[in-house]
N, C-alpha and C. Protein backbone atom coordinates (compact mmCIF):
# COMPACT_ATOMS: atom_id res chain seq x y z
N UNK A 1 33.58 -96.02 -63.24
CA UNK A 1 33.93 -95.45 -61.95
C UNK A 1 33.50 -94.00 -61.89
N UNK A 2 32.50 -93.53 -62.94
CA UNK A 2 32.17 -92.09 -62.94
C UNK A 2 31.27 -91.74 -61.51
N UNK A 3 31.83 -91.08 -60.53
CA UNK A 3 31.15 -90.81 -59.27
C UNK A 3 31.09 -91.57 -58.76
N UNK A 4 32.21 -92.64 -58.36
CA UNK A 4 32.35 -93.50 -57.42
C UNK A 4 32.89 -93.42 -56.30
N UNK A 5 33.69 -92.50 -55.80
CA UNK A 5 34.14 -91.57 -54.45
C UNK A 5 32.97 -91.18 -54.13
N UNK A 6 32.63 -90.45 -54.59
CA UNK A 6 31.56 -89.36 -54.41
C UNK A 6 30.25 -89.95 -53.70
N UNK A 7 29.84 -90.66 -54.54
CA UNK A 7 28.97 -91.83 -54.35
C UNK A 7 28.82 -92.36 -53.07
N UNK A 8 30.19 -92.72 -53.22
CA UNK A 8 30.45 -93.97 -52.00
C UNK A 8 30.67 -93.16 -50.44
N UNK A 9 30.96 -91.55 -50.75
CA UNK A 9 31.15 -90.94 -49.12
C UNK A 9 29.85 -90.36 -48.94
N UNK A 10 28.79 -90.04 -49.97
CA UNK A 10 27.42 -89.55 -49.78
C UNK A 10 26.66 -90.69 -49.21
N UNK A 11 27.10 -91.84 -49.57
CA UNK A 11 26.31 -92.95 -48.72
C UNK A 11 26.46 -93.94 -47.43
N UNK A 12 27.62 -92.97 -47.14
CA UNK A 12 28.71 -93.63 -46.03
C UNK A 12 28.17 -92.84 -44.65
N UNK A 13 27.60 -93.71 -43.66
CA UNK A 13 26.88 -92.44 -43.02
C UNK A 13 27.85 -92.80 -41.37
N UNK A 14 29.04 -93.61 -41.53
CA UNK A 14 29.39 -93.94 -40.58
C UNK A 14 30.85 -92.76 -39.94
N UNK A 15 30.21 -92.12 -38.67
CA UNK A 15 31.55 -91.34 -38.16
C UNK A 15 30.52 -89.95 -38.04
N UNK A 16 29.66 -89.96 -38.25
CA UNK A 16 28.46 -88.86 -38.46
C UNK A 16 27.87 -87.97 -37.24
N UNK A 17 28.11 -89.16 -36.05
CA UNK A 17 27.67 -88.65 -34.39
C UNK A 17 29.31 -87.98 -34.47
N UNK A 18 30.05 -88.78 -34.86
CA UNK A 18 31.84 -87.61 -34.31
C UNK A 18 31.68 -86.28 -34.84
N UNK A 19 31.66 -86.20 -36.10
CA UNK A 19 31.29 -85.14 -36.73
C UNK A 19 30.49 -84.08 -36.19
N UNK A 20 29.15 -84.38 -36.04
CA UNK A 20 28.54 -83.57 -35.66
C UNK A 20 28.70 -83.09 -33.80
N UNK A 21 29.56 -83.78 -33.30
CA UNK A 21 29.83 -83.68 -31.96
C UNK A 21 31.41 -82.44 -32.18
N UNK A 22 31.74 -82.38 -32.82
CA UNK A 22 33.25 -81.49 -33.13
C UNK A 22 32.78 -80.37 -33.83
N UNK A 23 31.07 -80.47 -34.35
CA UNK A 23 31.06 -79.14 -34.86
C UNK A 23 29.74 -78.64 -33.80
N UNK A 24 29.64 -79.03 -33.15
CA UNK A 24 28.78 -78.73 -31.89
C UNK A 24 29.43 -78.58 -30.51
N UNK A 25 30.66 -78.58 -30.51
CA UNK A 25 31.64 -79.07 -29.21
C UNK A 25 32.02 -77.04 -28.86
N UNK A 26 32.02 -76.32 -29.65
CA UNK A 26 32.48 -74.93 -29.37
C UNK A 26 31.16 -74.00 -29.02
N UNK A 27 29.76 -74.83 -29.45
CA UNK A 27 28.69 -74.31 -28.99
C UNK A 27 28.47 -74.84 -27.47
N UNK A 28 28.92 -75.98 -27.05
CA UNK A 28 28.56 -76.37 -25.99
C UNK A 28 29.47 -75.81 -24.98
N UNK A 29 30.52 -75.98 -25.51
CA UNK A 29 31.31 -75.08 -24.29
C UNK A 29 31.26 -73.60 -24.19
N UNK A 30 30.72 -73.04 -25.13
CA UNK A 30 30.43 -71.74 -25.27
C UNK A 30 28.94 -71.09 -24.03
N UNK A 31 27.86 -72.63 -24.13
CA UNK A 31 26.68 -72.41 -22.78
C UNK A 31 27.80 -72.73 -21.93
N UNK A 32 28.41 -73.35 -22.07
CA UNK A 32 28.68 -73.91 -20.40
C UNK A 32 29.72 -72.33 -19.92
N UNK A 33 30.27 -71.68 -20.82
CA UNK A 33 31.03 -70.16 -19.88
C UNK A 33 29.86 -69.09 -19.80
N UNK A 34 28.75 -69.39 -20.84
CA UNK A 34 28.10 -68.76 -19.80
C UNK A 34 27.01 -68.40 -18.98
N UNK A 35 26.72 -70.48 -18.73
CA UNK A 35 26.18 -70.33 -17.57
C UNK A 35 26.95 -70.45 -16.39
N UNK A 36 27.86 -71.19 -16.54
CA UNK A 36 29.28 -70.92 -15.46
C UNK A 36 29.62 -69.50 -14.99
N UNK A 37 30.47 -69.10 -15.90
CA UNK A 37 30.87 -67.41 -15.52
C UNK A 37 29.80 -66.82 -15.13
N UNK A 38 28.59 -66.36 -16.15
CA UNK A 38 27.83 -65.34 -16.04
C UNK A 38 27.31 -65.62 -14.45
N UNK A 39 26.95 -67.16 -14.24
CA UNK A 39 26.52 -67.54 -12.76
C UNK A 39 27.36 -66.87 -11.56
N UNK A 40 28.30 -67.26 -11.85
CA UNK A 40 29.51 -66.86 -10.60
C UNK A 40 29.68 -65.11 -10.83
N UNK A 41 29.82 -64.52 -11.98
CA UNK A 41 29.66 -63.24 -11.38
C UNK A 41 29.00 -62.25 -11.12
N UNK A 42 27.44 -62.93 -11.69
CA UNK A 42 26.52 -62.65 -10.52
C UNK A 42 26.66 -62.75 -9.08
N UNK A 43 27.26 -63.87 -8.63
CA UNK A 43 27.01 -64.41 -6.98
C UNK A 43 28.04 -62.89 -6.57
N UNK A 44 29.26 -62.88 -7.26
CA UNK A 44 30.38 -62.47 -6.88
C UNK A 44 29.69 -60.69 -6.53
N UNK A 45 29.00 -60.65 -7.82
CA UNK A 45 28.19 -59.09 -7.95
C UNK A 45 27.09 -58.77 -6.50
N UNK A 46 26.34 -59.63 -6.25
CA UNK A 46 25.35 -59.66 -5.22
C UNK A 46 26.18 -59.41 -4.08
N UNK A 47 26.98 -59.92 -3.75
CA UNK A 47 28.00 -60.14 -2.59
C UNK A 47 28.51 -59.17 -2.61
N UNK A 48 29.31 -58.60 -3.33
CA UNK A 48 30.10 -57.53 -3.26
C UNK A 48 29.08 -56.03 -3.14
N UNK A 49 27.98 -55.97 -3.89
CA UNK A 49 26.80 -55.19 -3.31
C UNK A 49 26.38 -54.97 -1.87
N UNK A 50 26.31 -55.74 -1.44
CA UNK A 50 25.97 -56.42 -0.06
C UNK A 50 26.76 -55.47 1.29
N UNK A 51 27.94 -55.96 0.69
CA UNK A 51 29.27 -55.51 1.51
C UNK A 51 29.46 -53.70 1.19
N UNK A 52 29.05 -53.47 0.05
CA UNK A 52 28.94 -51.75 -0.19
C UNK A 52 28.09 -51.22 0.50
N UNK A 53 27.10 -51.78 0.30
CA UNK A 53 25.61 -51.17 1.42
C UNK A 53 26.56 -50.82 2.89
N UNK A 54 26.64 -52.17 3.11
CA UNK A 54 27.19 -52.40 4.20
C UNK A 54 28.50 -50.84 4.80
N UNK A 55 29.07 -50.62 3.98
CA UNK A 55 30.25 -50.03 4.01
C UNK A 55 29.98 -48.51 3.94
N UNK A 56 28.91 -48.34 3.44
CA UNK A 56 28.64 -47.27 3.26
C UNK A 56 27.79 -46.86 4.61
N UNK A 57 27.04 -47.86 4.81
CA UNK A 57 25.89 -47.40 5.95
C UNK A 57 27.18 -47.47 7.41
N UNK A 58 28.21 -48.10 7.28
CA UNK A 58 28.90 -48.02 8.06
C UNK A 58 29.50 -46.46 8.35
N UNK A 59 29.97 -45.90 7.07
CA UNK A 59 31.02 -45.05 7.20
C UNK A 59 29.88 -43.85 7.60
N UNK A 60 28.59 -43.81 7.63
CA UNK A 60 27.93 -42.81 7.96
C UNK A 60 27.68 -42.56 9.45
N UNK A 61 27.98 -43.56 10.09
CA UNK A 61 27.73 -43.61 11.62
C UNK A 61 28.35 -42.80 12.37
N UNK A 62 29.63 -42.36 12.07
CA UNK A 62 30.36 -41.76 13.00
C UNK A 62 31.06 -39.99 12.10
N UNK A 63 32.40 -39.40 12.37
CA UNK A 63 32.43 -38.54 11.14
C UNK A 63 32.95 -39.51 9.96
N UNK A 64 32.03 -38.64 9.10
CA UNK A 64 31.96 -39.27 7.58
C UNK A 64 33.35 -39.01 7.38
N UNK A 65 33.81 -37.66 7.22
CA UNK A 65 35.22 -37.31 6.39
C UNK A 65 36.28 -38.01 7.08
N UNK A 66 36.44 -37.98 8.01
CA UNK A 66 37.71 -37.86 9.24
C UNK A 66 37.92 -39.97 9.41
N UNK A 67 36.51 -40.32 9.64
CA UNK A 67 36.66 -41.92 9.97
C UNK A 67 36.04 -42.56 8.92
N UNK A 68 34.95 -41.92 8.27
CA UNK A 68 34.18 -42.82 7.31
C UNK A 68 35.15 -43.87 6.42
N UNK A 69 36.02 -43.83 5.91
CA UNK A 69 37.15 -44.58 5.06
C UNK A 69 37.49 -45.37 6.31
N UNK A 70 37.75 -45.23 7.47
CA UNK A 70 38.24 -46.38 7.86
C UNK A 70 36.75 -47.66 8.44
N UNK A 71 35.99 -46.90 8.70
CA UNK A 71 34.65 -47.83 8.93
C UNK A 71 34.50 -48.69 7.57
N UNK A 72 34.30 -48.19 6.72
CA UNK A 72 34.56 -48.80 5.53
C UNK A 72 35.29 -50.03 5.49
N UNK A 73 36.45 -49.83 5.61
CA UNK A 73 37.17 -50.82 5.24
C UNK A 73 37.43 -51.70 6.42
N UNK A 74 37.07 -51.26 7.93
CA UNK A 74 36.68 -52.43 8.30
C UNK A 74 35.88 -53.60 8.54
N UNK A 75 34.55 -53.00 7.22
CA UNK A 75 33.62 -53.98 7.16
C UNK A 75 33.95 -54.87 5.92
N UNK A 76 34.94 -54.27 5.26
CA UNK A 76 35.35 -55.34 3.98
C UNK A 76 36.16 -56.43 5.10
N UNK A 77 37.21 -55.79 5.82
CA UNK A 77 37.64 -57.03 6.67
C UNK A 77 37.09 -57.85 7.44
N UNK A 78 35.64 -57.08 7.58
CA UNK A 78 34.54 -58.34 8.94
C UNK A 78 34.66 -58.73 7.69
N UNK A 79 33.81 -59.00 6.47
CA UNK A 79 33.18 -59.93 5.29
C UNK A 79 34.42 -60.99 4.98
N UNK A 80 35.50 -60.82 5.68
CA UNK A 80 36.31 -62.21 5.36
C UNK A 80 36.68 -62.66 3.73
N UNK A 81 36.53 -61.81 2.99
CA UNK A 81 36.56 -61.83 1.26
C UNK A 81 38.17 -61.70 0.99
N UNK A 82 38.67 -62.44 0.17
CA UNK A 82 39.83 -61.80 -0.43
C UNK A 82 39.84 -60.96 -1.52
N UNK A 83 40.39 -60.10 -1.75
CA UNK A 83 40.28 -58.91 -2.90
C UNK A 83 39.64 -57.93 -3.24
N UNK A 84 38.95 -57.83 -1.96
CA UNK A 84 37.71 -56.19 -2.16
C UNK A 84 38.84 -55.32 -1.76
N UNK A 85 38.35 -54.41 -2.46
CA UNK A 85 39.49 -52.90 -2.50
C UNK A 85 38.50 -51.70 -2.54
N UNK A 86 38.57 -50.73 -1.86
CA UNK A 86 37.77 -49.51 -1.89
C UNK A 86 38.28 -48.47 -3.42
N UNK A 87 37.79 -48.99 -4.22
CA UNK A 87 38.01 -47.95 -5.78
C UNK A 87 37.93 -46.42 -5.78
N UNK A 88 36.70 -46.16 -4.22
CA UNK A 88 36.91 -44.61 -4.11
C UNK A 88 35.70 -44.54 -2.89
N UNK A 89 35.88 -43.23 -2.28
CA UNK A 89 35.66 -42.99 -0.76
C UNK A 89 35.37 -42.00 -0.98
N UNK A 90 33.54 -41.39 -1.06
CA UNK A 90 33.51 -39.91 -1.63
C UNK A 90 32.75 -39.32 0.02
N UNK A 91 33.09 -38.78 0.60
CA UNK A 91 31.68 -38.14 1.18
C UNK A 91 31.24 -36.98 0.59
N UNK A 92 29.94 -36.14 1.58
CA UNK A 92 29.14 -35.75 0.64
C UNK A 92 27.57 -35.11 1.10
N UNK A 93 27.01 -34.60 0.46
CA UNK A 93 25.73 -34.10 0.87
C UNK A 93 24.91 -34.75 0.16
N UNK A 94 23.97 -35.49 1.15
CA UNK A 94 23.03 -35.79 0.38
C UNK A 94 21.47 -35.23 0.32
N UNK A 95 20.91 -34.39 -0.67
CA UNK A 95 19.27 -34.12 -0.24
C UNK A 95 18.11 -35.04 -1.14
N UNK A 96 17.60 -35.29 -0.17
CA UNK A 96 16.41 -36.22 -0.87
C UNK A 96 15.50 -35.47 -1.54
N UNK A 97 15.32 -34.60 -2.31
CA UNK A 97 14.17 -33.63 -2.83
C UNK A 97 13.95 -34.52 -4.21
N UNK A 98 12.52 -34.48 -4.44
CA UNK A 98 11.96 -35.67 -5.62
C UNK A 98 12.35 -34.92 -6.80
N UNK A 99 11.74 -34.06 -7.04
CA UNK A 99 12.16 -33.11 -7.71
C UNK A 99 13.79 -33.07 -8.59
N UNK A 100 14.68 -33.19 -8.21
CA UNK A 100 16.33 -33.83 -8.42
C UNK A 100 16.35 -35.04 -9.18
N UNK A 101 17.05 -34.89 -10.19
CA UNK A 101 17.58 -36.04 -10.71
C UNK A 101 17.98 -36.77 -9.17
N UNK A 102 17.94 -38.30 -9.79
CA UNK A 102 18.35 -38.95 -8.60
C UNK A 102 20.43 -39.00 -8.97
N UNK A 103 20.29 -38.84 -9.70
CA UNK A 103 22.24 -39.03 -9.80
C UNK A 103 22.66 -37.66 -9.40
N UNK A 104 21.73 -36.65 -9.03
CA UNK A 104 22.56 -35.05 -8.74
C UNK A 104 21.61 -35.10 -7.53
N UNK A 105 21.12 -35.99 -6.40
CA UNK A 105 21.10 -35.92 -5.15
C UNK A 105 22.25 -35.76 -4.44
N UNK A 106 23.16 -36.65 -4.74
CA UNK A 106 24.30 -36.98 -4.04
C UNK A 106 25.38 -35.44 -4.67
N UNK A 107 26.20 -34.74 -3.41
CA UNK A 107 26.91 -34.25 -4.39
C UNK A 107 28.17 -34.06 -3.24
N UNK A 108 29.36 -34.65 -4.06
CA UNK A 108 30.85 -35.03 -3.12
C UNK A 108 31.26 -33.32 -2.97
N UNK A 109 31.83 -33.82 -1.52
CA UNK A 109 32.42 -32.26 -0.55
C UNK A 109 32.68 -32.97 0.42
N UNK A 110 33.74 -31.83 1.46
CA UNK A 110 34.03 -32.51 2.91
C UNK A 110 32.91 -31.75 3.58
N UNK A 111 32.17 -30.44 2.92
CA UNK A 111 31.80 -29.07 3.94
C UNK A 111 30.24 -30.00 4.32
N UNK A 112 29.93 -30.04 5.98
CA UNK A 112 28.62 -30.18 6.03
C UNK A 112 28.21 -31.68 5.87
N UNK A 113 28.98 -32.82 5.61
CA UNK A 113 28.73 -34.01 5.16
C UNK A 113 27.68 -34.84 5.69
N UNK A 114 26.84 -35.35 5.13
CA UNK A 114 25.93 -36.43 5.77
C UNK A 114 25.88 -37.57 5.43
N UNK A 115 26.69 -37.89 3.57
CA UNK A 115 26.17 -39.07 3.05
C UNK A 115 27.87 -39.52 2.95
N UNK A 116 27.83 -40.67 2.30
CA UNK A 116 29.29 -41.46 1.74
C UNK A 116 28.72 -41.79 0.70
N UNK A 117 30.14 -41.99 -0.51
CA UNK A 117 29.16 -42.94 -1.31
C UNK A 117 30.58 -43.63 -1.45
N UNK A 118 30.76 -45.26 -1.54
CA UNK A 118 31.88 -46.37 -1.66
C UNK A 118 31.61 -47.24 -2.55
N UNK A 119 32.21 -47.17 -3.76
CA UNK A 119 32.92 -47.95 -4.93
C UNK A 119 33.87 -48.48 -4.47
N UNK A 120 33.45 -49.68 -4.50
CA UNK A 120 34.24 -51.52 -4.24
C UNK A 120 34.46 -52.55 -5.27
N UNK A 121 35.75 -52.61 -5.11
CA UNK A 121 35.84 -53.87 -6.74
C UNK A 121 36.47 -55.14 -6.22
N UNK A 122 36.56 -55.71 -7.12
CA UNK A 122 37.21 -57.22 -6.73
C UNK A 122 37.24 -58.12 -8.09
N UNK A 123 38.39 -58.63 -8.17
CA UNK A 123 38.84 -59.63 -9.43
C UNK A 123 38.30 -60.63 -9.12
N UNK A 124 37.62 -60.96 -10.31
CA UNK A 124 36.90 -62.67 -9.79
C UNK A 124 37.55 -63.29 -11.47
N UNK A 125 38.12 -64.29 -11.20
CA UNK A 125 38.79 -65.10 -12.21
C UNK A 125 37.23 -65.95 -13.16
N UNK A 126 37.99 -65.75 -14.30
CA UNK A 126 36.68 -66.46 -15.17
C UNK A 126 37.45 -68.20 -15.76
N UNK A 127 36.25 -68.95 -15.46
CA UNK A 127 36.47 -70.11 -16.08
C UNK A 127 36.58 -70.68 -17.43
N UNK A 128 35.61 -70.70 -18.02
CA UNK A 128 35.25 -70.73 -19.38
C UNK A 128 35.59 -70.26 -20.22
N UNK A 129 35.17 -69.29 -19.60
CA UNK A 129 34.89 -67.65 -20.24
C UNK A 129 36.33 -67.20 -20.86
N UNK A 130 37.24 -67.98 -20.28
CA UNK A 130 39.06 -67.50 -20.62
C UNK A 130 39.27 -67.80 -21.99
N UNK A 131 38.55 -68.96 -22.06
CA UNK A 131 38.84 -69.65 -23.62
C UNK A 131 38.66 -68.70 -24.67
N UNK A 132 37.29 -67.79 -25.06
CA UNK A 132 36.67 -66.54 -26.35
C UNK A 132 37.62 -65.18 -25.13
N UNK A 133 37.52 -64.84 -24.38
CA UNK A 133 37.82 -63.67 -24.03
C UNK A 133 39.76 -63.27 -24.08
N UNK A 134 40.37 -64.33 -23.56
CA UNK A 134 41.75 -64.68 -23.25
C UNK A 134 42.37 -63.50 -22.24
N UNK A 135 41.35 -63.34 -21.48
CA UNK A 135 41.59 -62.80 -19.92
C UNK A 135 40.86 -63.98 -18.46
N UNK A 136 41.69 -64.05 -17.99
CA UNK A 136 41.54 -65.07 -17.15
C UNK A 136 40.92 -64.06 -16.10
N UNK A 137 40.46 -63.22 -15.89
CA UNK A 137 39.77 -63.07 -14.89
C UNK A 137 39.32 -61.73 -14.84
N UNK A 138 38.28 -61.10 -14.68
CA UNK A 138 37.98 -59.44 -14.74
C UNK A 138 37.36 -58.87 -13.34
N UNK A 139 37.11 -57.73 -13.32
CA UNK A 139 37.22 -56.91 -12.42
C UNK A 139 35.52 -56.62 -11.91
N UNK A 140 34.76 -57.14 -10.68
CA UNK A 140 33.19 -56.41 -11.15
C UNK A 140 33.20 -55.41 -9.87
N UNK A 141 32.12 -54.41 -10.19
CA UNK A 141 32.49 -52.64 -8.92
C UNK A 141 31.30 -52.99 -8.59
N UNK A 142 31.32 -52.41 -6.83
CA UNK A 142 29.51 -51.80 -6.90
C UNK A 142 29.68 -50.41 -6.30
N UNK A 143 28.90 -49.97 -6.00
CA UNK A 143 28.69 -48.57 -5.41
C UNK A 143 27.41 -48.52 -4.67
N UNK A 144 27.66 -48.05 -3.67
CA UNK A 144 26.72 -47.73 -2.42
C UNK A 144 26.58 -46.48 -2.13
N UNK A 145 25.30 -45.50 -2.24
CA UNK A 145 25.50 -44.14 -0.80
C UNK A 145 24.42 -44.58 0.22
N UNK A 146 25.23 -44.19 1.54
CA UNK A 146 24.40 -44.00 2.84
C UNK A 146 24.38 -42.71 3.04
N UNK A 147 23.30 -42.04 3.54
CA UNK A 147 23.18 -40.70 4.46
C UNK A 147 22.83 -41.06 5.53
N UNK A 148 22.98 -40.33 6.35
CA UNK A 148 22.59 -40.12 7.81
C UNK A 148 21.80 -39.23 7.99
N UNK A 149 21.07 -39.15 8.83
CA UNK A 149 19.59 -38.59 8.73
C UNK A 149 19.31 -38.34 10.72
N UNK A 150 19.50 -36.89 11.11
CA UNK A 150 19.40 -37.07 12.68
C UNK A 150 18.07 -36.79 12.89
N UNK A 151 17.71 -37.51 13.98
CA UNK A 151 16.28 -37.71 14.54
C UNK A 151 16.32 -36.96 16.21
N UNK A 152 15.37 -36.44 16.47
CA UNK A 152 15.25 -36.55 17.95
C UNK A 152 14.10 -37.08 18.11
N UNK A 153 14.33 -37.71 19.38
CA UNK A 153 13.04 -38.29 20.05
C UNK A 153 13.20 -38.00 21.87
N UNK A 154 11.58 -37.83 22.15
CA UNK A 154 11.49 -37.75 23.62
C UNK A 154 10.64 -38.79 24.03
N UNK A 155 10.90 -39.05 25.31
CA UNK A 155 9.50 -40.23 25.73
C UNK A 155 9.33 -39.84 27.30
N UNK A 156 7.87 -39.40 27.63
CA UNK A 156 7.57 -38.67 28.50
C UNK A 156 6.70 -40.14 29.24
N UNK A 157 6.93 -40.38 30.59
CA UNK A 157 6.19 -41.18 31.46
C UNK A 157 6.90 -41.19 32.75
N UNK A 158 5.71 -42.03 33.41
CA UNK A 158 6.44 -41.60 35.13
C UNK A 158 6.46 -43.17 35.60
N UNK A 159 6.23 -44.13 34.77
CA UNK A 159 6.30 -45.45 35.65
C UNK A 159 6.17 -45.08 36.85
N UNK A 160 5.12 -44.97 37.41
CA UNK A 160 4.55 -44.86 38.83
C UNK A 160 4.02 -46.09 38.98
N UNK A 161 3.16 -46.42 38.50
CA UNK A 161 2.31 -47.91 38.23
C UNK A 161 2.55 -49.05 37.49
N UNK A 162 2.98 -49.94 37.80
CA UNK A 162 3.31 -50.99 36.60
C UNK A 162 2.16 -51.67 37.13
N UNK A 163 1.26 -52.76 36.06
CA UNK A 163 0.46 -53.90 36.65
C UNK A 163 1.05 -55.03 35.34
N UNK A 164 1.09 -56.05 36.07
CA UNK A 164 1.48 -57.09 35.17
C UNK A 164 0.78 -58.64 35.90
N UNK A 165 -0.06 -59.06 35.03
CA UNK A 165 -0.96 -59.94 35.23
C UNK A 165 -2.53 -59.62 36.31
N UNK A 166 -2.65 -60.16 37.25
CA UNK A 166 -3.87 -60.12 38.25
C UNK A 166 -5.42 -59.63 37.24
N UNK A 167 -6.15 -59.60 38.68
CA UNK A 167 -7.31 -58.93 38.32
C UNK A 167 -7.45 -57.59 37.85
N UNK A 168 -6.98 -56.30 37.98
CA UNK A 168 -6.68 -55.21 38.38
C UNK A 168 -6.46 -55.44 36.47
N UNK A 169 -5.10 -55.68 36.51
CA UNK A 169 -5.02 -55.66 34.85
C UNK A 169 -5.71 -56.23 34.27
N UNK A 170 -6.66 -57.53 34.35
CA UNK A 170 -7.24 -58.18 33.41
C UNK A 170 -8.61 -57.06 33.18
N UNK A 171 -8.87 -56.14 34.44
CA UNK A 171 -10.42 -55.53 34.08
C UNK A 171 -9.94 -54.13 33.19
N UNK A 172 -8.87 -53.75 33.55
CA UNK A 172 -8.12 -52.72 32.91
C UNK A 172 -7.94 -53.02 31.21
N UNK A 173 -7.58 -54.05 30.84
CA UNK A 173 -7.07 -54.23 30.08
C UNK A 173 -8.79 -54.52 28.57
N UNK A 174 -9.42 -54.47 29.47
CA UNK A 174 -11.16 -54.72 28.92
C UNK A 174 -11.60 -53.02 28.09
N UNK A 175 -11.20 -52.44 29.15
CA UNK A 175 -11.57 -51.17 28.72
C UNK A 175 -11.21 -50.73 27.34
């Protein structure tokens, strides 16, 4: 009976798919959080971007300091989302000179304001992902600045003459 256990489980090849399915079972669920999670908080990230743009180009429309925070946040309420929260409400000067770091364009003040900039967060619960992390759900931000930028324009004409269709316009329109 010298190496007869031994023997007999080295040649025993039955139970071998279980096996290797229980030591492959924490890798598989491990793709699946994160193509699951990582998927969803992307979508959640894009979206919530979306709505910052949004919020920001909003709060620049009217006064930045005085209303901009509330334009803001009533475009998180058009977007129909549960759980966006404004993380912070800066206004601000913004100068476009190339020259400038682009992170010291923007610089927060009430004096003179043209730009906003709105940090937005929102808890998006994780699926998978709960199992290795043992937080059921985390937090993703975006941040937006809008400036406002005033234009004038003039438009000089006398509509004296309109022609629309006939002969008159078709020979006109040759020239």
């Amino acid at each position: 009976m010298r190496g007869g256990i031994g023997r007999l489980l080295r040649n025993n090849e039955s139970g071998g798919a279980a096996i290797l399915l229980g030591l492959s079972l924490p890798v598989i669920v491990g793709m699946a959080a994160l193509v699951v999670d990582l998927g969803a908080l992307y979508l959640v990230e894009r979206k919530l971007q979306g709505i910052a743009d949004a919020a920001a180009a909003s709060a620049v429309t009217g006064n930045i300091a005085g209303e901009g925070r509330a334009a803001a946040l009533a475009v998180i309420e058009q977007s129909q989302i549960d759980g966006i929260a404004i993380d912070s409400f800066a206004p601000g000067r913004y100068t476009p000179d190339v020259e400038r770091d682009h992170s010291a364009r923007f610089v927060q003040g009430l004096n003179n304001a043209n730009a906003a900039r709105v940090q937005l967060q929102q808890p998006v619960p994780l699926f998978f992902a709960s199992i290795f992390t043992g937080n059921r759900s985390t937090t993703i931000r975006a941040q937006a600045t809008a400036t406002r930028t005033n234009f004038v324009a003039y438009e000089l004409g006398t509509r004296l003459l309109l022609l629309q269709g006939g002969l008159v316009n078709g020979l006109l329109s040759q020239l």
